[in-house]
PDB file of N, CA and C in Angstrom:
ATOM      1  N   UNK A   1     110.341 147.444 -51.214  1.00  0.00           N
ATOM      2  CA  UNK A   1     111.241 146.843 -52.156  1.00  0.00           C
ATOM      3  C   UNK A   1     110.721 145.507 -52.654  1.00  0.00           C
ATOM      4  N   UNK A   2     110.936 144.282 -51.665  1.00  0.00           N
ATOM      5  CA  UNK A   2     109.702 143.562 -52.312  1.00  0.00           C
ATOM      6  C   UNK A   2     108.413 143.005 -52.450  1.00  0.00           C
ATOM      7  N   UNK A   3     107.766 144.272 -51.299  1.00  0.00           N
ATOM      8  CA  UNK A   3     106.539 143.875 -51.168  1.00  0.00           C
ATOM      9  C   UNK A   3     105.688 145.798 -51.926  1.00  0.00           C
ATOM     10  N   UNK A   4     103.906 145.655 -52.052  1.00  0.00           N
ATOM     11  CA  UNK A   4     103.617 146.601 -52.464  1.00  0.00           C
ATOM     12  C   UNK A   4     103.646 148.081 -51.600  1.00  0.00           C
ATOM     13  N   UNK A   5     103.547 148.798 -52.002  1.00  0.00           N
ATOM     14  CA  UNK A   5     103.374 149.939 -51.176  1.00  0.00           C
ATOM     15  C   UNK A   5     102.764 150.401 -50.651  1.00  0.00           C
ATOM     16  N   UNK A   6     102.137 150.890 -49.494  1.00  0.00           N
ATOM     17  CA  UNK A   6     100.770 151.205 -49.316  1.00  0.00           C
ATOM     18  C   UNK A   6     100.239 152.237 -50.355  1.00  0.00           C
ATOM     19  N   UNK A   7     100.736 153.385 -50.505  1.00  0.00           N
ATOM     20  CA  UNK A   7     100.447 153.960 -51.723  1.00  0.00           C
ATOM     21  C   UNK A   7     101.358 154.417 -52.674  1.00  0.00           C
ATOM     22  N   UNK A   8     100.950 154.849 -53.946  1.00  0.00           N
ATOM     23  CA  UNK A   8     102.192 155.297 -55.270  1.00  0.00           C
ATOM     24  C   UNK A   8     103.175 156.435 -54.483  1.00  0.00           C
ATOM     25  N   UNK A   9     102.478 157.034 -53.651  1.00  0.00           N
ATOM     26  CA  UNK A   9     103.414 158.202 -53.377  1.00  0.00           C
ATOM     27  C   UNK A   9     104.062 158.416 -52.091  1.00  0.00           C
ATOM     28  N   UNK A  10     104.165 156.735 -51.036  1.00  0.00           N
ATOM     29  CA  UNK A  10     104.743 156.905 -50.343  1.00  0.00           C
ATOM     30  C   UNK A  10     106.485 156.139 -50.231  1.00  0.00           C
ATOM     31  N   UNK A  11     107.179 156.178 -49.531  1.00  0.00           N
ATOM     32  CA  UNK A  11     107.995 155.108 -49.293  1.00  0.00           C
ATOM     33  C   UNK A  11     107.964 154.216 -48.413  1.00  0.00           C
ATOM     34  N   UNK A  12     108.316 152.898 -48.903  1.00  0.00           N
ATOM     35  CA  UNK A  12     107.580 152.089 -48.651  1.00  0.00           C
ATOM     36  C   UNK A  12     108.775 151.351 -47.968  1.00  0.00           C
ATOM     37  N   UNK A  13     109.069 150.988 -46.467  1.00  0.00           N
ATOM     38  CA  UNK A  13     109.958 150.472 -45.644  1.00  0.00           C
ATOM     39  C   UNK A  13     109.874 148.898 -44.811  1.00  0.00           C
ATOM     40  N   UNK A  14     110.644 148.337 -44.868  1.00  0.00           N
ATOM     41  CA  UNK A  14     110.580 147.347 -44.242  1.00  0.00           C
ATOM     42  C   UNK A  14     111.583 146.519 -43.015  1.00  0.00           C
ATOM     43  N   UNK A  15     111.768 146.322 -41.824  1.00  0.00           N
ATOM     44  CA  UNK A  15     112.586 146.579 -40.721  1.00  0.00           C
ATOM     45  C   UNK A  15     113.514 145.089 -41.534  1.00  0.00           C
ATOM     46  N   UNK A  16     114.484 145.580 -41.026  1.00  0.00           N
ATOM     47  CA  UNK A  16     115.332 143.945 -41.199  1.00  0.00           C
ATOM     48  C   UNK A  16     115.120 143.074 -40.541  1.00  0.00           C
ATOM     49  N   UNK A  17     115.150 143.141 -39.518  1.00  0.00           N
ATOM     50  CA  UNK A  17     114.623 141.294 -38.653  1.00  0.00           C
ATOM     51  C   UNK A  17     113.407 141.154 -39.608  1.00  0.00           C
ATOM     52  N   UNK A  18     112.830 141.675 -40.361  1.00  0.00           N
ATOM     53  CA  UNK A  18     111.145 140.957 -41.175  1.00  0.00           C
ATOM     54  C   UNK A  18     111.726 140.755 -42.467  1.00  0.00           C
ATOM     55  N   UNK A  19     113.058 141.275 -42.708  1.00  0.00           N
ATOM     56  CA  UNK A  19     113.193 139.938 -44.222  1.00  0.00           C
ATOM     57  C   UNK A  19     113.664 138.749 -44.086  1.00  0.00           C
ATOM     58  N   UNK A  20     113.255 138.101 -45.173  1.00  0.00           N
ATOM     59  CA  UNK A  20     112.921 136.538 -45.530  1.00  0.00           C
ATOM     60  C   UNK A  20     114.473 136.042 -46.040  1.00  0.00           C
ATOM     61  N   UNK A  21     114.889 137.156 -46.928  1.00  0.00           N
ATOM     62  CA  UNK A  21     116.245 136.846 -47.833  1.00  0.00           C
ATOM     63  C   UNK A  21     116.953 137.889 -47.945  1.00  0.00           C
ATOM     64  N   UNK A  22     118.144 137.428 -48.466  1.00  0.00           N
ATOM     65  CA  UNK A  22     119.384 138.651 -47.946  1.00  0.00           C
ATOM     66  C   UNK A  22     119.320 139.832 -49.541  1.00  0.00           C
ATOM     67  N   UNK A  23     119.207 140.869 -48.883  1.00  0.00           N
ATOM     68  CA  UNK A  23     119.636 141.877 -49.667  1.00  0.00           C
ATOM     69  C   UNK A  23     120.902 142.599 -49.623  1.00  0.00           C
ATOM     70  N   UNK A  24     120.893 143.463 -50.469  1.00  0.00           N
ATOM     71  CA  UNK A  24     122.286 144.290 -50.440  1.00  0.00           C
ATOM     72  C   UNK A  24     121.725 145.552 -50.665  1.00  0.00           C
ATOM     73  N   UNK A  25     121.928 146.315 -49.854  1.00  0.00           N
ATOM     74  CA  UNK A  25     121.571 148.169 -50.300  1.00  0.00           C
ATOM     75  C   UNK A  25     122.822 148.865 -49.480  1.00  0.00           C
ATOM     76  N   UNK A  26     122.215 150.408 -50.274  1.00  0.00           N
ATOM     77  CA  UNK A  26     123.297 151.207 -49.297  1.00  0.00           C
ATOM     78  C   UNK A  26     122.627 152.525 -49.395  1.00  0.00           C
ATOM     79  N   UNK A  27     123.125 153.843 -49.984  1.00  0.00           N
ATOM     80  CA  UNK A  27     122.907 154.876 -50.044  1.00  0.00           C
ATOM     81  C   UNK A  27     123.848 156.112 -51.017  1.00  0.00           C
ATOM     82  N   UNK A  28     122.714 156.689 -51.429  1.00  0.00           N
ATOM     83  CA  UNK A  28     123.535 157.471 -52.725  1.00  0.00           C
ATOM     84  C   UNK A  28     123.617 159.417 -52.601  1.00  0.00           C
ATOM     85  N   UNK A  29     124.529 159.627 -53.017  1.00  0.00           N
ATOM     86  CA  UNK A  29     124.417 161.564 -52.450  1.00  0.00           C
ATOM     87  C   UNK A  29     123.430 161.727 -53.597  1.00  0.00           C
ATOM     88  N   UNK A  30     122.769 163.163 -53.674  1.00  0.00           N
ATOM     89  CA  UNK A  30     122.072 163.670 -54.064  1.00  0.00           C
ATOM     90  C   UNK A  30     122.391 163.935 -55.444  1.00  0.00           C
ATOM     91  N   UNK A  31     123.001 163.381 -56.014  1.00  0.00           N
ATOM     92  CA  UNK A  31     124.007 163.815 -57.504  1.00  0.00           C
ATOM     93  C   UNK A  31     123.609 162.598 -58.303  1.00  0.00           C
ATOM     94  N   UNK A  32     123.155 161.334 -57.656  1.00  0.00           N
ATOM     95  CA  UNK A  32     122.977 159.900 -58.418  1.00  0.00           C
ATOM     96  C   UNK A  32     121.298 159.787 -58.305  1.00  0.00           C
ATOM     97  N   UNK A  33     121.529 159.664 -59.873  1.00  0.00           N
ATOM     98  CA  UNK A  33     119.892 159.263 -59.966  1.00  0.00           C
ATOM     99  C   UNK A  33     120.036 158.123 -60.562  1.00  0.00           C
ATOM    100  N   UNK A  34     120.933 156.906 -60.693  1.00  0.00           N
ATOM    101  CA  UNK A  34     120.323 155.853 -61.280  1.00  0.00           C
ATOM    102  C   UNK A  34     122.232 154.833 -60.651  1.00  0.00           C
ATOM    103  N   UNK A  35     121.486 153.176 -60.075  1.00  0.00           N
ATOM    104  CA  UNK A  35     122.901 152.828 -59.769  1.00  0.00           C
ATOM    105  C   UNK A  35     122.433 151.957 -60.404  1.00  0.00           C
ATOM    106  N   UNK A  36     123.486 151.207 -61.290  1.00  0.00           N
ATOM    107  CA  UNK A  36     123.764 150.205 -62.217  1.00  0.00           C
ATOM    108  C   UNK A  36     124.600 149.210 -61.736  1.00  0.00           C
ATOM    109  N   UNK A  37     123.997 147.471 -61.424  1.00  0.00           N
ATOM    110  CA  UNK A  37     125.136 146.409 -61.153  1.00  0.00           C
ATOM    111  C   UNK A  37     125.567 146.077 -61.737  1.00  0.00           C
ATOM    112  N   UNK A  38     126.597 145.955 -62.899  1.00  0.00           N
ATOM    113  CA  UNK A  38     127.293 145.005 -63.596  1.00  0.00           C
ATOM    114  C   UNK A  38     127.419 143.978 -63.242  1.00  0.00           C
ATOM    115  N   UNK A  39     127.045 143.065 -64.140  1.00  0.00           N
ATOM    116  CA  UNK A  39     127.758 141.595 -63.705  1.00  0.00           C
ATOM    117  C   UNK A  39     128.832 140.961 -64.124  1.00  0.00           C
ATOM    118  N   UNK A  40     129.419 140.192 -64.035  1.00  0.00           N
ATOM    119  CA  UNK A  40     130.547 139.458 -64.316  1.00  0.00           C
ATOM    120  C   UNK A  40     130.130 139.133 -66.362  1.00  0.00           C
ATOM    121  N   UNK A  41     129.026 138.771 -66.510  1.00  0.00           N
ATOM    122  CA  UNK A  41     128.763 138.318 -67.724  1.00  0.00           C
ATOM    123  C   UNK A  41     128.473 139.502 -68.996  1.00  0.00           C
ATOM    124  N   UNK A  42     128.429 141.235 -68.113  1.00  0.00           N
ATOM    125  CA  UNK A  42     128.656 141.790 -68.974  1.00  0.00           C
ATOM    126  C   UNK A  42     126.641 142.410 -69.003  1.00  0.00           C
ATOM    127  N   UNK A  43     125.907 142.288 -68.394  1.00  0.00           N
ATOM    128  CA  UNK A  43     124.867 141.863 -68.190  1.00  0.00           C
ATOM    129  C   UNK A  43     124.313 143.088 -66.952  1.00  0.00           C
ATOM    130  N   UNK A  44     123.743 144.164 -67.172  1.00  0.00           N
ATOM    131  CA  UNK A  44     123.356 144.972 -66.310  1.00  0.00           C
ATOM    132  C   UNK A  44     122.018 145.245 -65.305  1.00  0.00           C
ATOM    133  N   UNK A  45     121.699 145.587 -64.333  1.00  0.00           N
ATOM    134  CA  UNK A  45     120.733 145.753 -63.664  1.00  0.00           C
ATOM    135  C   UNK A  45     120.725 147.315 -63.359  1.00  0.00           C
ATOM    136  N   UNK A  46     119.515 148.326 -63.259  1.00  0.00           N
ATOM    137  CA  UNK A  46     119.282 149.352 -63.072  1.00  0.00           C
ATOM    138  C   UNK A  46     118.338 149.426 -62.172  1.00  0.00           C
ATOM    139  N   UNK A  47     118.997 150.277 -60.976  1.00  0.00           N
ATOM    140  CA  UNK A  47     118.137 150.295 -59.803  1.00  0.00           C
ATOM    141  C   UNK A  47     118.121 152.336 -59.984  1.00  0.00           C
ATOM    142  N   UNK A  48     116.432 152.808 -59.517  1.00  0.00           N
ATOM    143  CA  UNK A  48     116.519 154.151 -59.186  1.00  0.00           C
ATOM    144  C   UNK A  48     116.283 154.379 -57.458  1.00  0.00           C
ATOM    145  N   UNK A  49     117.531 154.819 -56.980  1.00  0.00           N
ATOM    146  CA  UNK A  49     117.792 155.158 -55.564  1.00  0.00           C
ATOM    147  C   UNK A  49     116.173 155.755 -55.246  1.00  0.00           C
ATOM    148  N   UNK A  50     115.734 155.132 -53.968  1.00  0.00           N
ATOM    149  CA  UNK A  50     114.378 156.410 -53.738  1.00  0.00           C
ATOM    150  C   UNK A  50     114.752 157.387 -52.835  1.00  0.00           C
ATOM    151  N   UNK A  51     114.389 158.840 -53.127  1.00  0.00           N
ATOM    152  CA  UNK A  51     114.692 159.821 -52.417  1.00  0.00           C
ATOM    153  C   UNK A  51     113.748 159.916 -50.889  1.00  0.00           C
ATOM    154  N   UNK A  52     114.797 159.964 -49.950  1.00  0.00           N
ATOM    155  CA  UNK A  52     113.933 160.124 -48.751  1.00  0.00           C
ATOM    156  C   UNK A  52     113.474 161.650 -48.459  1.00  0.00           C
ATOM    157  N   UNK A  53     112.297 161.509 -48.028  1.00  0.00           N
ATOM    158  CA  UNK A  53     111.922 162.645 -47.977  1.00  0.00           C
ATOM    159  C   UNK A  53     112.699 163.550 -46.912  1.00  0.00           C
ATOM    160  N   UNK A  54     112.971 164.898 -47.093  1.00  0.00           N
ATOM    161  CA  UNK A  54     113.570 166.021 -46.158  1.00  0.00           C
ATOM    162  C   UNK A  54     115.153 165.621 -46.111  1.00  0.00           C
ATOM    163  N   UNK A  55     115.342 164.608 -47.299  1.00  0.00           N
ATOM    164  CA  UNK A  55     116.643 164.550 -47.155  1.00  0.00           C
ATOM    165  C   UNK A  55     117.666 164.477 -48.358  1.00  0.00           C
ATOM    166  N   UNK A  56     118.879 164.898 -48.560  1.00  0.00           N
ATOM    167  CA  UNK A  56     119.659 165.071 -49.773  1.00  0.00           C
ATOM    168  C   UNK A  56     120.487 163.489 -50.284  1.00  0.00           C
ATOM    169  N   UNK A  57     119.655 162.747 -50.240  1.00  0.00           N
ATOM    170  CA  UNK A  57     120.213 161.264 -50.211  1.00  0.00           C
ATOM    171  C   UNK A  57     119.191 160.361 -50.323  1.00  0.00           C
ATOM    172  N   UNK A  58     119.674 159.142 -51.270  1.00  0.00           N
ATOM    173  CA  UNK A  58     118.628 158.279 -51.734  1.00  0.00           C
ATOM    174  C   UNK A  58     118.694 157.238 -50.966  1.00  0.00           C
ATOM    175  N   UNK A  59     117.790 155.915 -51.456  1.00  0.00           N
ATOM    176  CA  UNK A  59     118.681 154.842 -50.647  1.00  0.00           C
ATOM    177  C   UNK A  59     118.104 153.480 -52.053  1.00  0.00           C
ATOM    178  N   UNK A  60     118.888 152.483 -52.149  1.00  0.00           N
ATOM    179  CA  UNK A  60     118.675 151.314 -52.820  1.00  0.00           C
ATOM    180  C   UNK A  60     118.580 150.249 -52.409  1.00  0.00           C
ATOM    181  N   UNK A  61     118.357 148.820 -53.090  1.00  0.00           N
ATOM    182  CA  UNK A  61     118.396 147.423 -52.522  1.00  0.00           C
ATOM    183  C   UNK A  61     117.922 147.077 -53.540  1.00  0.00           C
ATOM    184  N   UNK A  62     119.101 145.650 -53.980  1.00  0.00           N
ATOM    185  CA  UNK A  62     118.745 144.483 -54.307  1.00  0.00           C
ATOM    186  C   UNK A  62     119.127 143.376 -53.717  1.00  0.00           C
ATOM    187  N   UNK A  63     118.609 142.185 -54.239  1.00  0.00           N
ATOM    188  CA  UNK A  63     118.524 141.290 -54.110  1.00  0.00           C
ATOM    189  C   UNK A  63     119.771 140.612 -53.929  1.00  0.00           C
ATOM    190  N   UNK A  64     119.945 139.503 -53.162  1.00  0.00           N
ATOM    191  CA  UNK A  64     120.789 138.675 -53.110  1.00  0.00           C
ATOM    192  C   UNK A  64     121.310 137.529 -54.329  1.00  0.00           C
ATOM    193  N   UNK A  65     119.718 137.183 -54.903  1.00  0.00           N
ATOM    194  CA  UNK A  65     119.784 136.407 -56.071  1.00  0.00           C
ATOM    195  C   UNK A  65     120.762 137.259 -57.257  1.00  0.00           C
ATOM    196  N   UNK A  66     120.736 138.173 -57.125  1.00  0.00           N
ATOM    197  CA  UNK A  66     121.594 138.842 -58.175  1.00  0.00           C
ATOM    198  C   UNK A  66     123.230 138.471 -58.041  1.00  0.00           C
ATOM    199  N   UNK A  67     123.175 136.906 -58.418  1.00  0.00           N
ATOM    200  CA  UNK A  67     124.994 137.031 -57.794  1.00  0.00           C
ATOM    201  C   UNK A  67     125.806 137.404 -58.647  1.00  0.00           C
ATOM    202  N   UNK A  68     127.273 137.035 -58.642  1.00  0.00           N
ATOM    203  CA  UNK A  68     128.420 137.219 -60.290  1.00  0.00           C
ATOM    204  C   UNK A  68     128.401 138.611 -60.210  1.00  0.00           C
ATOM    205  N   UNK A  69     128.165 139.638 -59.541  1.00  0.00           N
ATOM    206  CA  UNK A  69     128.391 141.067 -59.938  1.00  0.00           C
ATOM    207  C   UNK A  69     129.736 141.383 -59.639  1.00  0.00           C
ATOM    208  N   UNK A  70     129.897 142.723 -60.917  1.00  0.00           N
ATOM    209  CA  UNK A  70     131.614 142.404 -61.085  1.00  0.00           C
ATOM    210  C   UNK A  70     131.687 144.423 -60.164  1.00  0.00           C
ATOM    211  N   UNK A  71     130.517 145.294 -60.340  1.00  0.00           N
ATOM    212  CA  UNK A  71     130.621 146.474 -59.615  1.00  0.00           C
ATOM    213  C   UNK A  71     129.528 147.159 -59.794  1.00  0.00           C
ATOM    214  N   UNK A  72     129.359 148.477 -59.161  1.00  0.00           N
ATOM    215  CA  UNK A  72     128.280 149.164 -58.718  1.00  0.00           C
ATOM    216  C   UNK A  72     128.524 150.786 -59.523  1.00  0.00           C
ATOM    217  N   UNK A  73     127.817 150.773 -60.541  1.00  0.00           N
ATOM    218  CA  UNK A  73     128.197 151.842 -61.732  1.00  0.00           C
ATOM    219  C   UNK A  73     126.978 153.196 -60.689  1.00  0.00           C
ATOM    220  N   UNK A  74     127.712 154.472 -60.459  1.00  0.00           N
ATOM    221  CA  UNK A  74     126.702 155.206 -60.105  1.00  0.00           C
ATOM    222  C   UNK A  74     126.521 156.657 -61.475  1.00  0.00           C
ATOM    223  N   UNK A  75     125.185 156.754 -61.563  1.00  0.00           N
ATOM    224  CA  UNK A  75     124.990 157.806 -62.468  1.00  0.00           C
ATOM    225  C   UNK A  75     124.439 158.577 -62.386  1.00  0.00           C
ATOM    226  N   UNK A  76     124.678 159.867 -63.062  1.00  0.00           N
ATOM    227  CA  UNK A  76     123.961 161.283 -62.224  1.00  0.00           C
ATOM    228  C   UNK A  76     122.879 161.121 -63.644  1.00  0.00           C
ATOM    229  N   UNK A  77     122.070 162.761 -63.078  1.00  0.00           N
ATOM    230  CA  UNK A  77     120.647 162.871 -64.110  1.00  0.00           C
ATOM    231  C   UNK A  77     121.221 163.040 -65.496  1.00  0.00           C
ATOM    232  N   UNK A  78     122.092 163.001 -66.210  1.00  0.00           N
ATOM    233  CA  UNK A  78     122.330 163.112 -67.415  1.00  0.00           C
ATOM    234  C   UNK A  78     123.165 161.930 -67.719  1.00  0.00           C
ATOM    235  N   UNK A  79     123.353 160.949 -67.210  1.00  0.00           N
ATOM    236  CA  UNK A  79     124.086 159.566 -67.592  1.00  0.00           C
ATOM    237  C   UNK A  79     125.421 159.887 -67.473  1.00  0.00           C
ATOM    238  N   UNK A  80     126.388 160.820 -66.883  1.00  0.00           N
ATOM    239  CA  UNK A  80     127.508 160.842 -66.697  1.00  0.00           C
ATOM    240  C   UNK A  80     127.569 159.860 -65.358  1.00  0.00           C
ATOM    241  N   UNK A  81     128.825 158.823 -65.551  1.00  0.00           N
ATOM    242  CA  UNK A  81     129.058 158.245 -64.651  1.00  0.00           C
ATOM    243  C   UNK A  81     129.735 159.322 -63.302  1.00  0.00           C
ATOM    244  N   UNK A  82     129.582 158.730 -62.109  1.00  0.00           N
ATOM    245  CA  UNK A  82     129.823 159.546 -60.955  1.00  0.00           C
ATOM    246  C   UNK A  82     130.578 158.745 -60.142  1.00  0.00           C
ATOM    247  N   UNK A  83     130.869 157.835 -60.583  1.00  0.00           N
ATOM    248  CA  UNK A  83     131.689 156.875 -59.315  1.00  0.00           C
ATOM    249  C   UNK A  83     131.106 155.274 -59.658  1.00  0.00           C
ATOM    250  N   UNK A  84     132.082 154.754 -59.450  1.00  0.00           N
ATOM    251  CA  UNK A  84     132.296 153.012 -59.435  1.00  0.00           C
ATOM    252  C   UNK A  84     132.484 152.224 -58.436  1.00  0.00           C
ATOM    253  N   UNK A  85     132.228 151.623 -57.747  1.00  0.00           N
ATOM    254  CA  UNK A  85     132.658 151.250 -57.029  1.00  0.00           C
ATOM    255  C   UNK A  85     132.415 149.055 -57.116  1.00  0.00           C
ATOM    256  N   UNK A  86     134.061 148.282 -56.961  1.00  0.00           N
ATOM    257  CA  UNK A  86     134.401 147.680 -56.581  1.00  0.00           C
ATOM    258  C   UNK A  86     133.656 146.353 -55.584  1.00  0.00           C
ATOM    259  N   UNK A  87     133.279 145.361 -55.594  1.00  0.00           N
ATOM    260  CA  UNK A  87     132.831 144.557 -54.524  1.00  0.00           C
ATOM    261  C   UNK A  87     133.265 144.487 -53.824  1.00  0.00           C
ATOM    262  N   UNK A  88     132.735 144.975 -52.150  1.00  0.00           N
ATOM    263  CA  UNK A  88     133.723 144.833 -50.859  1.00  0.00           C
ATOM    264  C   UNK A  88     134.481 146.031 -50.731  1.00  0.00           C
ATOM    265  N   UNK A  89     134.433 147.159 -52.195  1.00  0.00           N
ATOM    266  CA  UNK A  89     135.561 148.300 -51.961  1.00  0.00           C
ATOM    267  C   UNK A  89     134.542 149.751 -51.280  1.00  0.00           C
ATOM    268  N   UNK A  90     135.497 150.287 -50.606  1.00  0.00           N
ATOM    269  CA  UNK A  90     134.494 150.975 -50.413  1.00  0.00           C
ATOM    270  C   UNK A  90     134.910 152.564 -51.141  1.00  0.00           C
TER     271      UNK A  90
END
């Protein structure tokens, strides 16, 4: 996430006690190919979940610096929204 990968085609992991700064991730069903942060200002960020391998579920992370976000837009492969979700909501 924010360091390089060893290669293009692997996934590329990093333990938590070894980050520096706070992130926010979670995990997406197999139906979301793209999660979107809104911010408070109206102002979007597009993250693509990476698929773990042998498994029906992605996973994401950003940054902490990303503050003011107003929610977490999830979208399937054709841009239909799939769920919203709330700061703190679960």
């Amino acid at each position: 996430m924010c360091t390089d990968p060893p290669a293009v085609d692997q996934v590329h992991t990093i333990a938590v006690r070894d980050l520096t700064t706070t992130v926010h991730a979670g995990v997406t069903g197999a139906d979301v190919w793209r999660v979107e942060l809104v911010m408070s200002s109206g102002e979007a960020h597009s993250y693509l979940p990476v698929r773990l391998p042998g498994r029906d579920f992605g996973a994401y992370a950003f940054h902490d610096t990303v503050g003011g976000s107003e929610r977490l837009v999830l979208y399937n492969m054709t841009g239909e929204e799939v769920r919203t979700v709330n700061p703190g909501g679960r």
